[in-house]
C-alpha atoms as a PDB file:
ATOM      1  CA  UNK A   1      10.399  32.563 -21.432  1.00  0.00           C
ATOM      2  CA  UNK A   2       9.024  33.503 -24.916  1.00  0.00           C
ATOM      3  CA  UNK A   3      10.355  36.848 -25.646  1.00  0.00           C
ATOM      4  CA  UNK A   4       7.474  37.717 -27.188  1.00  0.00           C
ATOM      5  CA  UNK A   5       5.778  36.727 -24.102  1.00  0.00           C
ATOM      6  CA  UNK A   6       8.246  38.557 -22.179  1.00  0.00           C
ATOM      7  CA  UNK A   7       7.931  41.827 -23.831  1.00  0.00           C
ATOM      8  CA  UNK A   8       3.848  42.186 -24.018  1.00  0.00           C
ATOM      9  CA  UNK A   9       4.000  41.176 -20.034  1.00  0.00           C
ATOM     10  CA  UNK A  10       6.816  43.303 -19.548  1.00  0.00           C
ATOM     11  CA  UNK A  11       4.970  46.039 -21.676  1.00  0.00           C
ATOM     12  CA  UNK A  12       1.625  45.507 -20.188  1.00  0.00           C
ATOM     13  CA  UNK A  13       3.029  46.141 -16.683  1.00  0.00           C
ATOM     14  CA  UNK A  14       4.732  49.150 -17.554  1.00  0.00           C
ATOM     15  CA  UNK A  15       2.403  50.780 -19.833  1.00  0.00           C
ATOM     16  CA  UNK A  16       0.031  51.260 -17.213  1.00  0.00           C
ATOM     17  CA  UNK A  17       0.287  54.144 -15.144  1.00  0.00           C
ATOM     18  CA  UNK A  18       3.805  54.714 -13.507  1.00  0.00           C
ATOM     19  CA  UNK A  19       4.184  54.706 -10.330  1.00  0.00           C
ATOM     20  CA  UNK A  20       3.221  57.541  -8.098  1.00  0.00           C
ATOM     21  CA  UNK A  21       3.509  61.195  -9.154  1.00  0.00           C
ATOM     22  CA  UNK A  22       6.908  61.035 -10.182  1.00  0.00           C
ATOM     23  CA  UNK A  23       6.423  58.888 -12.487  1.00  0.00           C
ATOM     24  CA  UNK A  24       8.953  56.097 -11.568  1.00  0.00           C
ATOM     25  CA  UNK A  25       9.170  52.928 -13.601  1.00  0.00           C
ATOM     26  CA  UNK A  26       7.960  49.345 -12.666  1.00  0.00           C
ATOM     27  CA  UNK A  27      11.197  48.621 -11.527  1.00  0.00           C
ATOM     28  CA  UNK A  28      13.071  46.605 -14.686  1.00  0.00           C
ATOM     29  CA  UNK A  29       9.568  46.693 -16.839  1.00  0.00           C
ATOM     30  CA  UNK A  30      12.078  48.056 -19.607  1.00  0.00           C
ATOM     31  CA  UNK A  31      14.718  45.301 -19.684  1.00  0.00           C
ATOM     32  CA  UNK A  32      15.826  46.401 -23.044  1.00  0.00           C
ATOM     33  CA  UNK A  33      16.866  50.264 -21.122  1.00  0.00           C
ATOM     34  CA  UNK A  34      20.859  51.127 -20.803  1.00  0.00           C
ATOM     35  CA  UNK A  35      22.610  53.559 -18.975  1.00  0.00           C
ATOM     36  CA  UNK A  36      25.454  54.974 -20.532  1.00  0.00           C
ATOM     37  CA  UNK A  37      27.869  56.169 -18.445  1.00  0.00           C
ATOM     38  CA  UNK A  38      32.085  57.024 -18.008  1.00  0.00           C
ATOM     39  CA  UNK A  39      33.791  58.883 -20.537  1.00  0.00           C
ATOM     40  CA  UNK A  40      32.046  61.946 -20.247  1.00  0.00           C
ATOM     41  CA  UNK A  41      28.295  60.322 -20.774  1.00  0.00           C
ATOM     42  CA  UNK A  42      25.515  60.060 -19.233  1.00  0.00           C
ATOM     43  CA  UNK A  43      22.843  59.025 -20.920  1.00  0.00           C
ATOM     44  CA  UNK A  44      20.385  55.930 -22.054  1.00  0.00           C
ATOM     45  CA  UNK A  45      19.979  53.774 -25.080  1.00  0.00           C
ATOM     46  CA  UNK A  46      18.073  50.268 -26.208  1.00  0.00           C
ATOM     47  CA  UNK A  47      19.385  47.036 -26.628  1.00  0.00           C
ATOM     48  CA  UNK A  48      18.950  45.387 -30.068  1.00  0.00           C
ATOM     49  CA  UNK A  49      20.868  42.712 -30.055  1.00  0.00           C
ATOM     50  CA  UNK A  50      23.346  40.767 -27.270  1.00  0.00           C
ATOM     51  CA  UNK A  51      25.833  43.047 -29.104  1.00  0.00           C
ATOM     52  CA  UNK A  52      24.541  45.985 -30.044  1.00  0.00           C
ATOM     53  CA  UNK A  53      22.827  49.079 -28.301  1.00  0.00           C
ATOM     54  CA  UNK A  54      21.491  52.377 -30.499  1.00  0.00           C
ATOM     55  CA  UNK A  55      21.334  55.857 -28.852  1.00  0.00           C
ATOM     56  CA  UNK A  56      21.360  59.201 -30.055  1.00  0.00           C
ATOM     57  CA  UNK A  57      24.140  60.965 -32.191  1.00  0.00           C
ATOM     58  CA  UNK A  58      24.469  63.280 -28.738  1.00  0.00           C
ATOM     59  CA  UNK A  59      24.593  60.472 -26.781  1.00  0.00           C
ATOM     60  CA  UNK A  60      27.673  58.706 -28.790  1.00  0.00           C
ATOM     61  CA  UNK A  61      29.654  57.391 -26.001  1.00  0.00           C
ATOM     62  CA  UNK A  62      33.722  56.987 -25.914  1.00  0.00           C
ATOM     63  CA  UNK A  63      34.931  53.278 -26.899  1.00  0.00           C
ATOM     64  CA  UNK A  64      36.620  51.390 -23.946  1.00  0.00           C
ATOM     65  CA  UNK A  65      35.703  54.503 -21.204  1.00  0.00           C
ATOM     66  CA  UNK A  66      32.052  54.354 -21.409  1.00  0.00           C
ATOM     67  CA  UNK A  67      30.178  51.605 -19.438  1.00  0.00           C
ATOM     68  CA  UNK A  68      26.786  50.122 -20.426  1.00  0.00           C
ATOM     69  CA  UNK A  69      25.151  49.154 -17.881  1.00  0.00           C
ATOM     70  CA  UNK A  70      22.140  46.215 -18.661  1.00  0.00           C
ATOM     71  CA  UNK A  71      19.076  45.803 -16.286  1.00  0.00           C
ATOM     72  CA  UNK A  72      19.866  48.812 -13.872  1.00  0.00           C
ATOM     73  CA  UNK A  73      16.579  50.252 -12.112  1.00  0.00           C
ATOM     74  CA  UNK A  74      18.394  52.290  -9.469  1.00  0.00           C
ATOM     75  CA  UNK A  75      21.381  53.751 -10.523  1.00  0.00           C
ATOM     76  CA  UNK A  76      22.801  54.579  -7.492  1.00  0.00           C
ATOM     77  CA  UNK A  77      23.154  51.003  -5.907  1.00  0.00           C
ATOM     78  CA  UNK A  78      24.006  47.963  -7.337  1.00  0.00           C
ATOM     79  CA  UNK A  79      20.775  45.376  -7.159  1.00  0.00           C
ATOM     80  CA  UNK A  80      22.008  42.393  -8.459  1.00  0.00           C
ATOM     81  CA  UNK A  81      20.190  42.601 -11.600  1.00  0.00           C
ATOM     82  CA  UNK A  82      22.820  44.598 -13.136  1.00  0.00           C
ATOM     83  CA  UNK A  83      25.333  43.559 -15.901  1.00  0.00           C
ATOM     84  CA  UNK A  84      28.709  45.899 -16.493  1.00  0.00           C
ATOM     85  CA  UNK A  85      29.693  46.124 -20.120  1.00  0.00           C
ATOM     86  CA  UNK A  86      32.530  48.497 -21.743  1.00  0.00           C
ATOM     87  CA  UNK A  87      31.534  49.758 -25.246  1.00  0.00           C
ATOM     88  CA  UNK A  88      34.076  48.522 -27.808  1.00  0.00           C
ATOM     89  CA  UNK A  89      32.593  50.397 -31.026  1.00  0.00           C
ATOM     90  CA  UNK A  90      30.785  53.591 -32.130  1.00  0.00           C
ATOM     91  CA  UNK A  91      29.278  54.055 -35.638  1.00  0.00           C
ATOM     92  CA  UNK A  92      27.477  57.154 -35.707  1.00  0.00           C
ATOM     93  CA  UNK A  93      25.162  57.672 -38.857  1.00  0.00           C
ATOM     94  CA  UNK A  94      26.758  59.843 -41.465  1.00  0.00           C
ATOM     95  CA  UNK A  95      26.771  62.199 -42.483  1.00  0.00           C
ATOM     96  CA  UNK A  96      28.512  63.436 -39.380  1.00  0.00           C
ATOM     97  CA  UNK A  97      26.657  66.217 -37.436  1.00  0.00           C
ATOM     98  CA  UNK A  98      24.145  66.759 -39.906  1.00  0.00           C
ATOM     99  CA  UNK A  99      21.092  68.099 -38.808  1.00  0.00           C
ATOM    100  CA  UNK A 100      19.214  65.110 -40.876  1.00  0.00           C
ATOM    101  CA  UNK A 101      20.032  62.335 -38.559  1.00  0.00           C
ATOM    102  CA  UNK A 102      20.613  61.420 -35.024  1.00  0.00           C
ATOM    103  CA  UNK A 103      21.574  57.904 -34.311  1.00  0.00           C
ATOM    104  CA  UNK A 104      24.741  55.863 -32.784  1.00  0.00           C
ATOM    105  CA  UNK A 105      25.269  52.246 -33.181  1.00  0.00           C
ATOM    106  CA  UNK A 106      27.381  51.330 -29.926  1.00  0.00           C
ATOM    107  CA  UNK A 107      28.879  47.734 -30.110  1.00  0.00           C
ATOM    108  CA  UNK A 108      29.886  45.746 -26.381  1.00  0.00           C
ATOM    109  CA  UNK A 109      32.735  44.112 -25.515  1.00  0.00           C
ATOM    110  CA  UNK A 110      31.384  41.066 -24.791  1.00  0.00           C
ATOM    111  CA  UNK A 111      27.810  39.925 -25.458  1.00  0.00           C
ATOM    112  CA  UNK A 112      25.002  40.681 -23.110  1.00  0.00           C
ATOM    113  CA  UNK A 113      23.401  37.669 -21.119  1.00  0.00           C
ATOM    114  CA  UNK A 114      20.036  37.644 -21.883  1.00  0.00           C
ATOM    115  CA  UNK A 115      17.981  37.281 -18.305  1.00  0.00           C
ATOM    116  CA  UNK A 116      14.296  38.369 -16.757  1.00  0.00           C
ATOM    117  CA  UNK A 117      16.226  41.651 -16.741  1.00  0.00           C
ATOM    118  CA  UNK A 118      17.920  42.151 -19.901  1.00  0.00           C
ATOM    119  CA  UNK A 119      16.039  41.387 -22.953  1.00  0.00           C
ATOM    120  CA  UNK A 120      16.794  43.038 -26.530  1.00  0.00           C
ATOM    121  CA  UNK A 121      14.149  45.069 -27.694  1.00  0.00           C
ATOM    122  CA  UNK A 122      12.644  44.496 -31.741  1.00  0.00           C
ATOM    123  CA  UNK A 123      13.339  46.879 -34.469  1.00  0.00           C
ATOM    124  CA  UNK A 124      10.136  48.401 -35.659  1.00  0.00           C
ATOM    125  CA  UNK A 125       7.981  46.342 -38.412  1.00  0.00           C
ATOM    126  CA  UNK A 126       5.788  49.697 -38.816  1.00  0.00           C
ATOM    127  CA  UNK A 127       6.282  52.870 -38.369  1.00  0.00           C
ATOM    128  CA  UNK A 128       4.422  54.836 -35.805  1.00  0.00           C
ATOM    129  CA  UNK A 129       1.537  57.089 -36.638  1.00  0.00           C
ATOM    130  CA  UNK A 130      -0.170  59.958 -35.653  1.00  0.00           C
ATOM    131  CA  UNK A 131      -2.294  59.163 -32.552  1.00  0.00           C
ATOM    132  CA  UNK A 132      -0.264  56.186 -31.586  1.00  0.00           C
ATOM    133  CA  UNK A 133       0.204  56.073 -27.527  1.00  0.00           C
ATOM    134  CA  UNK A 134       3.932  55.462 -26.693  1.00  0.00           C
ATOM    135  CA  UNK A 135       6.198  55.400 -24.058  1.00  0.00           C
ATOM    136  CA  UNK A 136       9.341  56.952 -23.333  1.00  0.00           C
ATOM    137  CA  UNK A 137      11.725  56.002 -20.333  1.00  0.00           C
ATOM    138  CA  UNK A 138      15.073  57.324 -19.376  1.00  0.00           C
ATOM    139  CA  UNK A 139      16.691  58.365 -15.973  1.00  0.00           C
ATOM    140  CA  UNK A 140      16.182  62.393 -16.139  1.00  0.00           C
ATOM    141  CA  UNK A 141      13.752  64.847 -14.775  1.00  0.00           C
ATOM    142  CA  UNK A 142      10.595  65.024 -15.820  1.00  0.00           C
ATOM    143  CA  UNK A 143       9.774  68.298 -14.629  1.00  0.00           C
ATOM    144  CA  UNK A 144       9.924  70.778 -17.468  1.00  0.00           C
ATOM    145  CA  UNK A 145      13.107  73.288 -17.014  1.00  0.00           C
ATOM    146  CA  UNK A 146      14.657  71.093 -14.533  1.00  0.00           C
ATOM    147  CA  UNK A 147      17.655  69.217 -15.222  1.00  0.00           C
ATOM    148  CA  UNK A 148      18.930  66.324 -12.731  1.00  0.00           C
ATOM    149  CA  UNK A 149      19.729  62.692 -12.846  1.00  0.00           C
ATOM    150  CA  UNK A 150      17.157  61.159 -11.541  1.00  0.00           C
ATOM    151  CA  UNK A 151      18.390  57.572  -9.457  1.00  0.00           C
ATOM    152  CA  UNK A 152      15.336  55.770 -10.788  1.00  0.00           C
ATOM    153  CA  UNK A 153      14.036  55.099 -14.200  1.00  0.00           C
ATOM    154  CA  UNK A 154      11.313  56.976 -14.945  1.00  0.00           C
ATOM    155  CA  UNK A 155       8.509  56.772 -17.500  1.00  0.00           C
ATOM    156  CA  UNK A 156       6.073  58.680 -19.414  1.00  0.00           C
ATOM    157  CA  UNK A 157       3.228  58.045 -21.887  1.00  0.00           C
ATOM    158  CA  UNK A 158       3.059  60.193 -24.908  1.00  0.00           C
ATOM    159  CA  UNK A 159       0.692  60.456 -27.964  1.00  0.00           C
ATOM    160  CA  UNK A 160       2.416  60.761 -31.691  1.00  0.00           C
ATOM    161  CA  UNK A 161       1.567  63.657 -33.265  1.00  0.00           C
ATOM    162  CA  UNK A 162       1.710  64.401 -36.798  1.00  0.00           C
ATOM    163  CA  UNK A 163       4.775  66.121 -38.404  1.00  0.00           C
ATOM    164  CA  UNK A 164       3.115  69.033 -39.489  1.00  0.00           C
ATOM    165  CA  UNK A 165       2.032  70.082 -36.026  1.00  0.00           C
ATOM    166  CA  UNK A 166       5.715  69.246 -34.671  1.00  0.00           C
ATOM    167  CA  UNK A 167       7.617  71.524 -37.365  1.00  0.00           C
ATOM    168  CA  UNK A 168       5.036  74.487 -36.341  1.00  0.00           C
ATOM    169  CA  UNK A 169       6.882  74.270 -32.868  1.00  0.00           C
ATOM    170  CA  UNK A 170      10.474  74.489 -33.873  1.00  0.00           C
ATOM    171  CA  UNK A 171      12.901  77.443 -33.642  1.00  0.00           C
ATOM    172  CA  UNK A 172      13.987  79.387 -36.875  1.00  0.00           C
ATOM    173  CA  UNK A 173      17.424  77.595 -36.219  1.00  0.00           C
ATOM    174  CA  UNK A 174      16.375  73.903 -36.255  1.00  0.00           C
ATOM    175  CA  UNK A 175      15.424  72.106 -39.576  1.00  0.00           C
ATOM    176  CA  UNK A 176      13.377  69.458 -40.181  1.00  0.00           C
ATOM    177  CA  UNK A 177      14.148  66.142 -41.137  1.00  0.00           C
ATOM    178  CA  UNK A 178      11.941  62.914 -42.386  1.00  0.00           C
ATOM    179  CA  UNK A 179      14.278  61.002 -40.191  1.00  0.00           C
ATOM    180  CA  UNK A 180      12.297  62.636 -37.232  1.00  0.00           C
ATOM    181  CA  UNK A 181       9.476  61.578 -35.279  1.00  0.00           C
ATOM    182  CA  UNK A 182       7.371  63.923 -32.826  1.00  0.00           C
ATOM    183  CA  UNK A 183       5.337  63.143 -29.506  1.00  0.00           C
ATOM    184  CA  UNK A 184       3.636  64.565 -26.800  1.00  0.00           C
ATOM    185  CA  UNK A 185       1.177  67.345 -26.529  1.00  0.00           C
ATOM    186  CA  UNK A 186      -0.315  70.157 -24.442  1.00  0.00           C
ATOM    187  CA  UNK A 187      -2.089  67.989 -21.151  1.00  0.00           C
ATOM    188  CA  UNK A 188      -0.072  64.944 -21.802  1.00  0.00           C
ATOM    189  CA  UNK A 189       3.114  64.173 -20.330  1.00  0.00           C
ATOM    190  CA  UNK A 190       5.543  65.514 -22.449  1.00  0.00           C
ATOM    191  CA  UNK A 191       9.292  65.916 -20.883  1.00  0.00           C
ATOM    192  CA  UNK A 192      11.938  63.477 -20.067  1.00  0.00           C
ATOM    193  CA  UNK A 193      15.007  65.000 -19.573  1.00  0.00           C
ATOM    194  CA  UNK A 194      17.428  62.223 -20.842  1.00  0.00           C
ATOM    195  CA  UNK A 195      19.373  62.403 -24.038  1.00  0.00           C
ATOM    196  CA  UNK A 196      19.121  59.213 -25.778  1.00  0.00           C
ATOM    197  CA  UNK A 197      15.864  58.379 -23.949  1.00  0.00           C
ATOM    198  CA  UNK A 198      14.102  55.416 -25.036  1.00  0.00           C
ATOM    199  CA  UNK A 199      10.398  55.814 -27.404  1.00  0.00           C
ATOM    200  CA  UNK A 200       8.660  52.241 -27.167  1.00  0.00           C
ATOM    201  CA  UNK A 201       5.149  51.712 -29.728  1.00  0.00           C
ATOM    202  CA  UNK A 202       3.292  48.588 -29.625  1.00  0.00           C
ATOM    203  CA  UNK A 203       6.685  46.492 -28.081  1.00  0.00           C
ATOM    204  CA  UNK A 204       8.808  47.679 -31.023  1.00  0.00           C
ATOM    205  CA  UNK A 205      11.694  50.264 -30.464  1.00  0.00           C
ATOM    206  CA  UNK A 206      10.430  53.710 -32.511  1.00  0.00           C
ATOM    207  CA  UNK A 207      12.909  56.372 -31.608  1.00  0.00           C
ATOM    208  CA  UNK A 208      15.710  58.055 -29.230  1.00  0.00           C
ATOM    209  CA  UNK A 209      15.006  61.323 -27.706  1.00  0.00           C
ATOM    210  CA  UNK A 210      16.344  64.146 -30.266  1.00  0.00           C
ATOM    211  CA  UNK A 211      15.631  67.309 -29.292  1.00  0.00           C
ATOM    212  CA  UNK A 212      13.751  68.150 -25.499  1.00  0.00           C
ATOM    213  CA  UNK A 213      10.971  70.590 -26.749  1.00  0.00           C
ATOM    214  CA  UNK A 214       8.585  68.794 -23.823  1.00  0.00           C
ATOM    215  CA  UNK A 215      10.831  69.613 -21.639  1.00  0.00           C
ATOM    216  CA  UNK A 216      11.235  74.028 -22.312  1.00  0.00           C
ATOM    217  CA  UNK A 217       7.180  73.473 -23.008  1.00  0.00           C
ATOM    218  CA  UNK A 218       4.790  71.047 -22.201  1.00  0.00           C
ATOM    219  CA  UNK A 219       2.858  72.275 -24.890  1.00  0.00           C
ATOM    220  CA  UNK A 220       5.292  71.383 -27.387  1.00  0.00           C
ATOM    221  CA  UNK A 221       6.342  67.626 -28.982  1.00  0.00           C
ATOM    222  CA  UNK A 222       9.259  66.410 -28.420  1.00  0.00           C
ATOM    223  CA  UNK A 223      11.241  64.889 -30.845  1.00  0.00           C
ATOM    224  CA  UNK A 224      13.249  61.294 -31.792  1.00  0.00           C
ATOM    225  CA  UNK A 225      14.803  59.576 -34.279  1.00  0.00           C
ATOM    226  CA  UNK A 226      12.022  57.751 -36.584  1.00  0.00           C
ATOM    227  CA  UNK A 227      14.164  54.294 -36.055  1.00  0.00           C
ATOM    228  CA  UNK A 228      11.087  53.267 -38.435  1.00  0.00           C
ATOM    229  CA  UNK A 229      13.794  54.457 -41.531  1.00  0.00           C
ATOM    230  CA  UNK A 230      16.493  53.142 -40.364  1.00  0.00           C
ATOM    231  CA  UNK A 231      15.861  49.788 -40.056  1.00  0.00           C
ATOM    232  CA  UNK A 232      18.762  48.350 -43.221  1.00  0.00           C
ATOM    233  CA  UNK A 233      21.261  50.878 -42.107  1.00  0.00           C
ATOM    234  CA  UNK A 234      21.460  49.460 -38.207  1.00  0.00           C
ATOM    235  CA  UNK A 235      21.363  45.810 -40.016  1.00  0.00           C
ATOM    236  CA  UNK A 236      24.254  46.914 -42.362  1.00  0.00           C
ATOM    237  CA  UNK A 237      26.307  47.917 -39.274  1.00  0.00           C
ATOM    238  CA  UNK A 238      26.156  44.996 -37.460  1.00  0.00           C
ATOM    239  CA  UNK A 239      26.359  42.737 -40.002  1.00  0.00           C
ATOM    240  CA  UNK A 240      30.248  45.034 -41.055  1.00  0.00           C
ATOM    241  CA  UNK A 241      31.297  45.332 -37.748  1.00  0.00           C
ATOM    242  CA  UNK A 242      31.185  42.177 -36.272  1.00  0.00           C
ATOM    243  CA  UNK A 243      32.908  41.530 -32.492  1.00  0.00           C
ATOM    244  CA  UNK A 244      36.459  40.955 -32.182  1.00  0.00           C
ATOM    245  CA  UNK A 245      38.820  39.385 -29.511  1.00  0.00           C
ATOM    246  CA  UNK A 246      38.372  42.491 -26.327  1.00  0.00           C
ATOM    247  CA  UNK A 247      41.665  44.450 -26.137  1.00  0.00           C
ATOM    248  CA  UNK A 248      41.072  45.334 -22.095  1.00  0.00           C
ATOM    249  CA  UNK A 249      39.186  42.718 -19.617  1.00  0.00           C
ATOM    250  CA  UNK A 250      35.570  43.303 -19.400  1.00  0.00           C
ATOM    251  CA  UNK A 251      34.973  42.790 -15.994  1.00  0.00           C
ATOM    252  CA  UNK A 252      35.266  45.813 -13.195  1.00  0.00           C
ATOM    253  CA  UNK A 253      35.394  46.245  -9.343  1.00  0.00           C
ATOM    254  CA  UNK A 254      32.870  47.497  -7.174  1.00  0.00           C
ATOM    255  CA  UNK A 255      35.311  51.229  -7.265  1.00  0.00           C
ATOM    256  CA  UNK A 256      35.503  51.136 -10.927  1.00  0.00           C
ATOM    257  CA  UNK A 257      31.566  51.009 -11.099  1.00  0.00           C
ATOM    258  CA  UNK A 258      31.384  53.682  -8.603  1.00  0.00           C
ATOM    259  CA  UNK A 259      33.562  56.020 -10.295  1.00  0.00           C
ATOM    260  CA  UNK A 260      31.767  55.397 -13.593  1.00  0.00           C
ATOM    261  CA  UNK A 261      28.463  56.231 -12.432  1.00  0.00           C
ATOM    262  CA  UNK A 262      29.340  59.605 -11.447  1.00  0.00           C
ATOM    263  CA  UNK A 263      31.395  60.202 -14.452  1.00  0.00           C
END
C-alpha cells in the first residue's frame, strides 16, 4: 500500500475519537509507535526510518539491553504483529543535558520490516502552529497525578498553543527553549504520562513529550521537542552513523521478551 495512503487511513481512523473513556488507541492506528523497553527504560519513540527511531533525551535507551519493540498494541501479550529489535546506537543531541534540547537518535540492529503494522512516520515539512489539533499517543496514564503503565496504547487529541502562553506556565527552575513546542489546554485532554510520547500534526512527526505539565495540571500545556528544527541534524546522524555488521544475534525467546517488558 501507498504509504501515503497508509498514513492518512491510518490517521483518519485514529484521529477520531479514541476509544471509550480511557482513551485507548485503534489498536495499531500508530504503526510508526515503539516501546522502549530493557535496560532500565520504559518508554516510547517514532520510527523514521527502517533504521532509525527518535525519542526524548530522558528516554535515551542503553545500546544492546534495550529492546524496541515495532507494531505492539498490547504490551502485555505478544499479538503477532509485533517485531523484537535490540538498539545498537544512541546519539543524543548535544550539548549533553542542556536544558535547550531534548532528543535521542536510537539506531536498530537490524532494519525494521515494513508491514500493515510498522510503517515509518515523515519528518515534518512545516512546523506546527498555534491552533493546530494534534495527537499524542504513548502507553502511560492519562489521568493527571497518576503514574502507571498502561498495557494498551492510548491516545489523546491536543490543540497547539502558542509559546507565549506555554512559558507563562513554567516553574522559576525550567527555561525556555525555541527547540520547544507546547500543547494542550484547560478542557482539552492534556496528560499522557509517557516519556518520549509520540506528538503527530497533519501525518508528520512534530515532537516527543518533554516535560508532563498536562499531567500535574490539566490546565497547563505540555511540552515536546519542536522536531520542526531539527529536521538536518536527525539527517546528519543517519547519514554518519550508518549500520554495521550486529555484534550479538538479534533475535530473542519468548523468556527474553518477557523479562524485557518488565524491565
Amino acid at each position: 500500500m501507498n504509504l501515503n495512503l497508509f498514513l492518512a487511513i491510518a490517521l483518519g481512523i485514529a484521529g477520531a475519537a479514541p476509544l471509550g473513556d480511557d482513551r485507548v488507541c485503534q489498536p495499531h492506528s500508530r504503526p510508526w509507535q515503539v516501546y522502549l523497553h530493557g535496560g532500565g527504560r520504559l518508554c516510547s519513540g517514532a520510527l523514521i526510518d527502517k533504521w532509525w527511531l527518535v525519542t526524548s533525551f530522558e528516554c535515551a535507551p542503553t545500546p544492546y539491553s534495550t529492546i524496541a519493540s515495532l507494531g505492539d498494541h498490547d504490551i502485555t501479550v505478544e499479538e503477532g504483529t509485533e517485531q523484537h529489535i535490540r538498539v545498537a546506537e544512541v546519539i543524543r543531541h548535544s550539548p549533553y543535558r542542556s536544558p535547550f534540547h531534548s532528543l535521542t537518535m536510537v539506531r536498530l540492529i537490524e532494519p525494521a520490516r515494513f508491514t500493515q503494522y510498522v510503517q515509518p512516520i515523515p519528518l515534518p515539512s512545516r512546523c506546527a502552529q498555534p491552533g493546530d489539533t494534534c495527537y499524542v499517543s504513548g502507553w502511560g496514564s492519562t489521568i493527571p497525578n497518576q503514574y502507571e503503565l498502561s498495557p494498551l496504547l492510548k491516545c489523546i487529541t491536543v490543540p497547539v498553543v502558542d509559546d507565549r502562553t506555554c512559558m507563562n506556565t513554567f516553574p522559576e527552575f525550567l527555561y525556555w527553549s525555541m527547540g520547544m513546542i507546547c500543547a494542550g489546554q484547560a478542557n482539552t485532554d492534556n496528560c499522557l504520562n509517557d516519556h518520549g510520547s509520540v506528538m503527530v500534526c497533519d501525518g508528520q512527526l512534530q515532537g516527543v513529550q518533554w516535560f508532563l505539565h498536562g499531567c500535574s495540571d490539566p490546565a497547563d500545556p505540555s511540552v515536546y521537542t519542536k522536531l520542526c528544527l531539527y529536521n538536518d541534524w536527525i539527517k546528519s546522524v543517519m547519514g554518519n552513523y550508518g549500520p554495521t555488521p550486529p555484534m550479538i544475534t538479534a533475535s530473542h525467546s519468548k523468556e527474553d521478551l518477557k523479562e524485557h517488558r518488565t524491565a
